[in-house]
Protein backbone atom coordinates (compact mmCIF):
# COMPACT_ATOMS: atom_id res chain seq x y z
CA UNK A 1 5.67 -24.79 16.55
CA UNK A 2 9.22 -24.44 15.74
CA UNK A 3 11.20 -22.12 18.18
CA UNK A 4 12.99 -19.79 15.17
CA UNK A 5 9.67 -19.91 12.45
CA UNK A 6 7.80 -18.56 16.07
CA UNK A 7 9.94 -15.65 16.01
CA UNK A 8 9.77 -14.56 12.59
CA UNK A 9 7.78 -11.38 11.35
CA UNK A 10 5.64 -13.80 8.87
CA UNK A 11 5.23 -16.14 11.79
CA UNK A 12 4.31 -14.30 14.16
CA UNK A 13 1.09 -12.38 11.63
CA UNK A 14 -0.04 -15.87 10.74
CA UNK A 15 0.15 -17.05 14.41
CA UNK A 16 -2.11 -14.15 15.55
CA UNK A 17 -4.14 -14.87 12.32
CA UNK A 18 -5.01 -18.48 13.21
CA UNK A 19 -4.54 -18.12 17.06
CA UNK A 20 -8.07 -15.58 16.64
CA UNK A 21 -9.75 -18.45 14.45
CA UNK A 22 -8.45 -21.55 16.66
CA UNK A 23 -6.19 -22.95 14.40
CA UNK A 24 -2.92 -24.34 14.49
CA UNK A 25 0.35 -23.99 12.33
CA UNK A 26 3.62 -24.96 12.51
CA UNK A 27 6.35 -25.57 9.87
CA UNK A 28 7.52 -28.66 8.28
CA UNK A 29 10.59 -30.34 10.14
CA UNK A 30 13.06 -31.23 7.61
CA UNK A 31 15.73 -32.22 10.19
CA UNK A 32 16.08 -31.85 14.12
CA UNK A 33 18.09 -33.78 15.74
CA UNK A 34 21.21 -33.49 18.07
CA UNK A 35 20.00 -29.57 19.03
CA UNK A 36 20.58 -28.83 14.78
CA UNK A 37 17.27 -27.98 13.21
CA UNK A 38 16.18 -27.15 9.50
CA UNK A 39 12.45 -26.77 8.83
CA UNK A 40 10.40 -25.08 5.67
CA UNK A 41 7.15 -22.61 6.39
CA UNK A 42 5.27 -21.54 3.30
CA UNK A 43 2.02 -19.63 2.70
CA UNK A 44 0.13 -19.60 -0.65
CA UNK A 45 -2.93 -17.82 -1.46
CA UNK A 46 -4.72 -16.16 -4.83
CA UNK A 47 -8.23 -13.97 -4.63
CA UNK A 48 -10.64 -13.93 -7.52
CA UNK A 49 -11.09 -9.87 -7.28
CA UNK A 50 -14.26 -7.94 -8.92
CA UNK A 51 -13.56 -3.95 -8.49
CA UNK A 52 -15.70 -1.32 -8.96
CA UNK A 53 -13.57 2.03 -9.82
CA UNK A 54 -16.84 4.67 -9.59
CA UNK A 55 -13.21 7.69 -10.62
CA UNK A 56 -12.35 5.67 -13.51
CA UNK A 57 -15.89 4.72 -14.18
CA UNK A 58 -14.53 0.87 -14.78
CA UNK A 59 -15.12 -2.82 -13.67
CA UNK A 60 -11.69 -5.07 -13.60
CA UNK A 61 -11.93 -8.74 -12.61
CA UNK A 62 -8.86 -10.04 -11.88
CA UNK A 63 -6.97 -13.31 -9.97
CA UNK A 64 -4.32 -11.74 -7.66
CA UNK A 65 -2.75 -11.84 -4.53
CA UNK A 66 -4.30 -10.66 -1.05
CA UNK A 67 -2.50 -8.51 1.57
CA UNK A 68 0.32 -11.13 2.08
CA UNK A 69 2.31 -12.38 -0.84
CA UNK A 70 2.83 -16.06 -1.46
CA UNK A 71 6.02 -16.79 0.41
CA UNK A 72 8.19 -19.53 1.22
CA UNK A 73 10.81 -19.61 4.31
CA UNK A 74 13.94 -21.14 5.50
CA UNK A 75 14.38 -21.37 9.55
CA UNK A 76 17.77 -22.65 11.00
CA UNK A 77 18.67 -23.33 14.73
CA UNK A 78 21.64 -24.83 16.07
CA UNK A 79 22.48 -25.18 20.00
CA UNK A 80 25.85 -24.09 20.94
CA UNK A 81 25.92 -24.42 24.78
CA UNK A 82 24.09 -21.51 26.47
CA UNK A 83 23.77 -19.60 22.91
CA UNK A 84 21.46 -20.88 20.23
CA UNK A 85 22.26 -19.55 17.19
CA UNK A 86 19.39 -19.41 14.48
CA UNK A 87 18.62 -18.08 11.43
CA UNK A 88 15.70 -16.99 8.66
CA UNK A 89 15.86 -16.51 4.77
CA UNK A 90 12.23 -16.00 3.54
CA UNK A 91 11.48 -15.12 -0.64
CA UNK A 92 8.20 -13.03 -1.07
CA UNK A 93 7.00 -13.83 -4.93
CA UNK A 94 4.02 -12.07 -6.74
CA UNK A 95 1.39 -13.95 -9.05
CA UNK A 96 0.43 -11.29 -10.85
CA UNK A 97 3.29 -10.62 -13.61
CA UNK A 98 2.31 -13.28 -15.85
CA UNK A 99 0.18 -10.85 -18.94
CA UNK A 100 3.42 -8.65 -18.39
CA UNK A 101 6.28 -10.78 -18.56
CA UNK A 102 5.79 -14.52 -18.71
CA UNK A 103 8.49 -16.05 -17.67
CA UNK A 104 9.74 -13.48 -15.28
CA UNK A 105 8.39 -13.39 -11.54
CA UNK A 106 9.43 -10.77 -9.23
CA UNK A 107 10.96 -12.56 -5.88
CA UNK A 108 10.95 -10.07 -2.78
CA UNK A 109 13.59 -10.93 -0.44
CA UNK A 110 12.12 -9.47 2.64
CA UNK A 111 13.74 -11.37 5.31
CA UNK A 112 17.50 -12.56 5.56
CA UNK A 113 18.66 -12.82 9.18
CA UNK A 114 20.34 -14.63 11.93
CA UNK A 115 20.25 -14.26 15.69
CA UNK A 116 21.66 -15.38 18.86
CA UNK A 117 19.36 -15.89 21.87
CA UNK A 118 20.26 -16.97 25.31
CA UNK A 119 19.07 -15.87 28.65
CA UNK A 120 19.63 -12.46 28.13
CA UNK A 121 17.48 -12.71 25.20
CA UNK A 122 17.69 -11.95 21.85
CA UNK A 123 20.16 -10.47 19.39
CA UNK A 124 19.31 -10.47 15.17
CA UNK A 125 21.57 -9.47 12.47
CA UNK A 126 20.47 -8.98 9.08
CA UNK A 127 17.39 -7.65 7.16
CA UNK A 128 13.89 -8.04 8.76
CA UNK A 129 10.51 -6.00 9.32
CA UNK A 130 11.15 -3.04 10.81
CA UNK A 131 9.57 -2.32 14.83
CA UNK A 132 8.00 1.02 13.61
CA UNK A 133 4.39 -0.24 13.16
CA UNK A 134 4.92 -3.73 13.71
CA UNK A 135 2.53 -4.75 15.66
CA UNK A 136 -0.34 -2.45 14.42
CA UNK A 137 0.31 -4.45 10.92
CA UNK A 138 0.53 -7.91 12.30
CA UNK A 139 -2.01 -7.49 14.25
CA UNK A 140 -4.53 -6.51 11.55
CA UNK A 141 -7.93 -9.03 12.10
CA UNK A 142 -7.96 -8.79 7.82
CA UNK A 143 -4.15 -9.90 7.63
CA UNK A 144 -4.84 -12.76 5.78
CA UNK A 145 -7.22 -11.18 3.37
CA UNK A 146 -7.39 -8.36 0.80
CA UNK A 147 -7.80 -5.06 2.49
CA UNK A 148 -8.04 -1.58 0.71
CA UNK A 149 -6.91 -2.57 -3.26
CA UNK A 150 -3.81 -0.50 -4.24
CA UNK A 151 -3.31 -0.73 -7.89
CA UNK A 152 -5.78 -2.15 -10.26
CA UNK A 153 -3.26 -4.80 -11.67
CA UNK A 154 -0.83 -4.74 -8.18
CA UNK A 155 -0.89 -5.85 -5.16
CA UNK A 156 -3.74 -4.96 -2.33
CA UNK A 157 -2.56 -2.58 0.35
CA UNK A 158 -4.61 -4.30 3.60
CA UNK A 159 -4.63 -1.06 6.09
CA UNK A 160 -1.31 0.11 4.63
CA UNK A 161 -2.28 4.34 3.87
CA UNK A 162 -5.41 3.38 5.77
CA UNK A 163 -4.91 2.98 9.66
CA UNK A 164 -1.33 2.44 10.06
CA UNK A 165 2.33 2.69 7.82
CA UNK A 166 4.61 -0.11 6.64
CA UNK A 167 7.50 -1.93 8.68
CA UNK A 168 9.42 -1.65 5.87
CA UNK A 169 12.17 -4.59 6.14
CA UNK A 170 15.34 -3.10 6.37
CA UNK A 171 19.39 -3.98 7.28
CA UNK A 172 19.54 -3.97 11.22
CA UNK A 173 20.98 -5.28 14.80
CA UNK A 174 17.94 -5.59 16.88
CA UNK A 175 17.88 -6.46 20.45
CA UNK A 176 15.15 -8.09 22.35
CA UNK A 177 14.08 -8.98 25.64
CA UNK A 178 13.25 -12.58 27.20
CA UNK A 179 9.46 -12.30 28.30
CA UNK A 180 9.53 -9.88 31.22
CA UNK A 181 6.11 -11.24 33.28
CA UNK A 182 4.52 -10.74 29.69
CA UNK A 183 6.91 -7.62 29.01
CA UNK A 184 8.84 -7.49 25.55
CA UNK A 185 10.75 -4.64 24.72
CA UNK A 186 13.08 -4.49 21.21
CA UNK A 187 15.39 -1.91 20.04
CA UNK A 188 17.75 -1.60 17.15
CA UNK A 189 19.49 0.80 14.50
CA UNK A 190 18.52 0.18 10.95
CA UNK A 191 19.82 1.47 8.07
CA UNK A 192 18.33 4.60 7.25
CA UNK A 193 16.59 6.17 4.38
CA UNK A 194 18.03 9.35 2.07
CA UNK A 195 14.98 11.61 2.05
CA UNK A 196 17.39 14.36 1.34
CA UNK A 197 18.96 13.91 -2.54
CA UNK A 198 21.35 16.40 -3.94
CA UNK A 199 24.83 17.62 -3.15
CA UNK A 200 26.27 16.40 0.20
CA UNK A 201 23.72 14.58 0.82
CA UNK A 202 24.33 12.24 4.16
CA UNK A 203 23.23 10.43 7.20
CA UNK A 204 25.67 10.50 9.56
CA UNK A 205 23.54 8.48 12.42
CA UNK A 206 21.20 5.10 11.88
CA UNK A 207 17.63 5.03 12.22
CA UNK A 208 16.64 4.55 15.15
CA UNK A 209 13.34 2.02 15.72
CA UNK A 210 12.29 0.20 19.22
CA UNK A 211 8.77 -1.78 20.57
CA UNK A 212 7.46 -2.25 23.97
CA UNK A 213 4.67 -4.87 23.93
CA UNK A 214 2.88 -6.09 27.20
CA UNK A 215 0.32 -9.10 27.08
CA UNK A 216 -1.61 -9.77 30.15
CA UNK A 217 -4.81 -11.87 31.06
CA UNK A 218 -7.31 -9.94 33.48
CA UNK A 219 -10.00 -12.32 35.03
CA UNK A 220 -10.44 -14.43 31.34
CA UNK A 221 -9.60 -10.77 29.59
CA UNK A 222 -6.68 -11.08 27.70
CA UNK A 223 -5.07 -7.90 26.79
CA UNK A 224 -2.03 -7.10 24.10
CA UNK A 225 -0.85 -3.78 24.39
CA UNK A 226 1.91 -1.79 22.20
CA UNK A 227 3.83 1.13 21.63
CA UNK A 228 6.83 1.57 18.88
CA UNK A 229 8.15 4.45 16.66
CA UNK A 230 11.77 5.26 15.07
CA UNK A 231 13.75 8.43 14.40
CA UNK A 232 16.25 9.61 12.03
CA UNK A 233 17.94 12.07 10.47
CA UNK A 234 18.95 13.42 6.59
CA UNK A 235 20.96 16.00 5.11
CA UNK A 236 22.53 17.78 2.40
CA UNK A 237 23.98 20.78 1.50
CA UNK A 238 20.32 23.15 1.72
CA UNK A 239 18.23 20.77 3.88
CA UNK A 240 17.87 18.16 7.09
CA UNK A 241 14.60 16.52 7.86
CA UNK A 242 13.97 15.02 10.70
CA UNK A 243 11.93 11.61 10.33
CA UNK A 244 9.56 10.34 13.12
CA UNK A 245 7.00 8.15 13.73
CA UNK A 246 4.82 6.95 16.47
CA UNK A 247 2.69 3.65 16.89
CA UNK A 248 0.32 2.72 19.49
CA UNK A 249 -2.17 0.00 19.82
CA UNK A 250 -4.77 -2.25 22.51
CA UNK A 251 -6.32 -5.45 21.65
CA UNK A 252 -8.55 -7.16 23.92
CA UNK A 253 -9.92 -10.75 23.70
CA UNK A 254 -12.86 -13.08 26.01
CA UNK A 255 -14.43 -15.79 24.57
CA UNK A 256 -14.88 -15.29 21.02
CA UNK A 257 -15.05 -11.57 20.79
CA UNK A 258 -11.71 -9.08 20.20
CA UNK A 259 -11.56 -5.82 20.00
CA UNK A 260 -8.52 -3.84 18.11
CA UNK A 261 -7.88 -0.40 17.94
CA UNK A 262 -4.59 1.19 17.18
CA UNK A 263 -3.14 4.08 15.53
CA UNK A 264 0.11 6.25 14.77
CA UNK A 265 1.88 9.32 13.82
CA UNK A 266 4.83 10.71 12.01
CA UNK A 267 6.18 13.73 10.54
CA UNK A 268 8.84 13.54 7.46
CA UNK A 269 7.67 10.33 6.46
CA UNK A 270 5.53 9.04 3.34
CA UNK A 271 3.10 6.37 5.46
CA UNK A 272 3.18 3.66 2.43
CA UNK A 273 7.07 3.95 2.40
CA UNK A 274 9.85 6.12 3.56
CA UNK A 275 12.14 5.28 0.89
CA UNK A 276 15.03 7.73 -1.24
CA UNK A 277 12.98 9.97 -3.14
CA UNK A 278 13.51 12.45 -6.04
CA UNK A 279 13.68 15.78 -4.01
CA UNK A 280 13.98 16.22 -0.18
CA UNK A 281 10.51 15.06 1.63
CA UNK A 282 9.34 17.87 3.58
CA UNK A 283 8.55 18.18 7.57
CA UNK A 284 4.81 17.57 7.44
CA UNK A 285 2.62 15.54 9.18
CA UNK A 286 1.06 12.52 8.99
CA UNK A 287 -1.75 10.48 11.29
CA UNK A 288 -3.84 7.84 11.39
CA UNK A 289 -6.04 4.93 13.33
CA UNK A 290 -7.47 1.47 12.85
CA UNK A 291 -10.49 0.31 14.52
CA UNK A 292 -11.59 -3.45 14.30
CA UNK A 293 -14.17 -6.48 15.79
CA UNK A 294 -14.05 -10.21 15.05
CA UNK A 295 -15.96 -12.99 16.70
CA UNK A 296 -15.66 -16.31 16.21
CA UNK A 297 -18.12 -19.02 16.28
CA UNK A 298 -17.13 -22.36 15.52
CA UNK A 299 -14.59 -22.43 12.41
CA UNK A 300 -15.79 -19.14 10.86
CA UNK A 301 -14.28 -15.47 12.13
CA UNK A 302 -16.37 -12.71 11.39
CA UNK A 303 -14.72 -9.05 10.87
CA UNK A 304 -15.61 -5.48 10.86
CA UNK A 305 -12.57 -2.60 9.81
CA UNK A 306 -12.50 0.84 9.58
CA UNK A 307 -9.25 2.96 9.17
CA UNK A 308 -8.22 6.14 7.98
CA UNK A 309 -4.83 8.08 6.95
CA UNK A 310 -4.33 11.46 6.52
CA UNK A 311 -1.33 12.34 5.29
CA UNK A 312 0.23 16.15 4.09
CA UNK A 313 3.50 14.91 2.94
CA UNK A 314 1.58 12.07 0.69
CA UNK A 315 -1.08 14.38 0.15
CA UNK A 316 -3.78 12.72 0.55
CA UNK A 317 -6.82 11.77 3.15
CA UNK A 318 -7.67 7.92 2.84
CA UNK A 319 -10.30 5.24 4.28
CA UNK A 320 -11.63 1.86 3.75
CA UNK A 321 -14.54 -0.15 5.44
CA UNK A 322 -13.67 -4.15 5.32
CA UNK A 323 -16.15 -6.91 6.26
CA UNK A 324 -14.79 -10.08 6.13
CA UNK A 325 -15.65 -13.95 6.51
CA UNK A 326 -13.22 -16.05 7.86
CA UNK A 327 -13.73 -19.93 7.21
CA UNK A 328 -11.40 -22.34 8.27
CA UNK A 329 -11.57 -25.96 6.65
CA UNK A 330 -8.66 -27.54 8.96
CA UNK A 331 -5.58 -25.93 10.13
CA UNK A 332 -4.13 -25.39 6.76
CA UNK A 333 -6.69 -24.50 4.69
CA UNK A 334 -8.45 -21.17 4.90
CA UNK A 335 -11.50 -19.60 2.67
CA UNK A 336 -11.71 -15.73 2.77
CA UNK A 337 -14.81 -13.92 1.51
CA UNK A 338 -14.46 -9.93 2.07
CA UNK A 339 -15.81 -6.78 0.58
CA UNK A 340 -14.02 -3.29 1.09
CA UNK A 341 -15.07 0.30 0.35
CA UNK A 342 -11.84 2.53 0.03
CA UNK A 343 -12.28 6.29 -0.90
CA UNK A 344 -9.10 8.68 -1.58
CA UNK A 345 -8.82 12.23 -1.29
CA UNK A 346 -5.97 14.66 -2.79
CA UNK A 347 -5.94 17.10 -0.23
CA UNK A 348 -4.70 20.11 -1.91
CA UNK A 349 -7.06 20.23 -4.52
CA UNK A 350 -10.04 18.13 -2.69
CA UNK A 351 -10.43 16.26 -5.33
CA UNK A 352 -11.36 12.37 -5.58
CA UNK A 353 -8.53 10.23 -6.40
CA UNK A 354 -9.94 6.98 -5.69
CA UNK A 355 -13.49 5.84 -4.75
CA UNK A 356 -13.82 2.06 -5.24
CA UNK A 357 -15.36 -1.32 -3.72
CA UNK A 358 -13.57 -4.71 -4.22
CA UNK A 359 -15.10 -7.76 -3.40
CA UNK A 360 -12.85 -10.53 -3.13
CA UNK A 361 -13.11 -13.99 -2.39
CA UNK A 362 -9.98 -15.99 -2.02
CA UNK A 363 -8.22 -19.15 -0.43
CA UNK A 364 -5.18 -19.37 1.61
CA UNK A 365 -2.72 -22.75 2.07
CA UNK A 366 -0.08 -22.97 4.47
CA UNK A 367 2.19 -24.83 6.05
């Protein structure tokens, strides 16, 4: 696999992905010689979706995306003595805005990076997944498939609201680690997000987000472990909230079993997205854990997924039940055949926002 498309966020999910199903994937070389190195990584997938809105008292069938978006990356590397200096551009497009605007597709630049690695490891530059949560998303056995629905015409939300947050990508300097013994640690200031509008409104500090992961095997055991969060800080002329997070996780692995469960929490923070919002987000508290099994028995990976989010600054208590097939045709070539029950709650009022089951059945291509 190439050295940079190992290391990027996309990379690394569909690594994980395919390393749990015994696959293989590596991007196309489009030059590499003399220590220079171009190559192209892409991933393309569409879902024939039937869902069952029991609120809405509706059935929509629809053709859409799963949990990832089709996407299509750019990975540079160039040796420069002890330094090699790399690099990442990757465009995240949707399939679904065809009924709304033909000839205008919505392109998601979600990674835009270099970085320069030598033995004392790893420094990046530019806009990437954030560490907050990182691993509890890539790590998700349904990565590759459709997850809890979102929107009836948008995209599917995976475990997003239901088991863990969003790494949303965001302008940083991250640091990391070589491998310590199977020890990675990252850290890095991002820039942070204005959850206080109105007059004087400021950050004066960067978010703050770091990752400690630890992979070990134990007598034919092999154990990931995490632990990440972030802080920051907003202000204006009435208000400061304080935004924190925590993420924590333990996947274990023999033969062809694995067992996931991970989980966070975070106060000031909206767990779909901590973005700039319309009026200062309040102080309140959000939590929530993600508990899944896969086996795998010959080219087909079998998966059970429960999660839940409760959240009092979104407002709202969440879950979703996933059971998905797995079906690998060769190393490039992936069938997906799931069915989730997802149930939403308004907590102030009690009342059902959402109570649907999606089956979808989809195919995913990469390269």
């Amino acid at each position: 696999m190439n050295n940079k498309f190992q290391k990027s966020g996309l990379a690394m999910a569909l690594a994980v992905a395919l390393g749990a199903s015994g696959g293989a994937h590596a991007a196309i070389d489009v030059y590499n010689e003399d220590g220079t190195s171009l190559s192209v990584d892409g991933y393309f997938n569409a879902f024939y979706v039937n869902r069952d809105d029991k609120v809405a008292d509706t059935r929509n069938s629809d053709v859409k995306m799963g949990f990832l978006p089709n996407t299509i990356g750019f990975n540079f590397s160039k040796e420069m003595g002890d330094l090699t200096l790399g690099g990442r551009s990757s465009f995240w497009t949707t399939i679904n805005d065809s009924l709304q605007s033909p000839t205008d597709t919505a392109i998601d630049v979600r990674q835009f990076y270099a970085t320069v690695e030598g033995s004392f490891g790893q420094v990046l530059i530019g806009k990437d997944f954030g560490l907050f949560s990182r691993s509890n998303i890539f790590l998700d056995e349904i990565l590759m498939g459709f997850g809890s629905p979102g929107a009836a015409t948008g995209v599917s939300f995976g475990n997003i609201r239901t088991g863990y947050p969003y790494p949303n990508p965001s302008a940083q300097i991250t640091y990391r680690t070589p491998d310590l013994g199977g020890l990675k640690v990252a850290a890095g200031i991002f820039e942070p997000a204005n959850t206080t509008p109105g007059a004087e409104s400021e950050q004066s500090a960067p978010r703050f987000e770091a990752e400690v992961t630890y992979s070990a095997d134990l007598s034919g055991v092999a154990l990931t472990g995490w632990l990440n969060g972030r802080h920051q800080s907003s202000e204006n002329a009435t208000t400061e909230v304080d935004s924190q997070g925590l993420g924590y996780g333990l996947k274990a692995s023999v033969a062809g079993l694995s067992l996931t469960a991970s989980g966070f929490t975070s106060e000031g923070d909206v767990p779909v997205l901590l973005s700039d919002t319309a009026a200062p987000i309040a102080e309140e508290d959000a939590d929530g854990y993600l508990i899944q099994g896969s086996y795998t028995l010959g080219a087909n990976r079998f998966v059970v997924s429960y999660g839940e989010t409760d959240s009092d600054q979104g407002d709202f208590e969440t879950e979703n039940t996933s059971v998905a097939v797995f079906h690998d045709i060769n190393s490039n070539f992936k069938l997906v055949a799931e069915y989730n029950m997802f149930e939403q709650q308004i907590k102030s009022t009690g009342a059902d926002a959402a109570d649907a089951d999606t089956l979808a059945l989809g195919a995913v291509v990469m390269f």
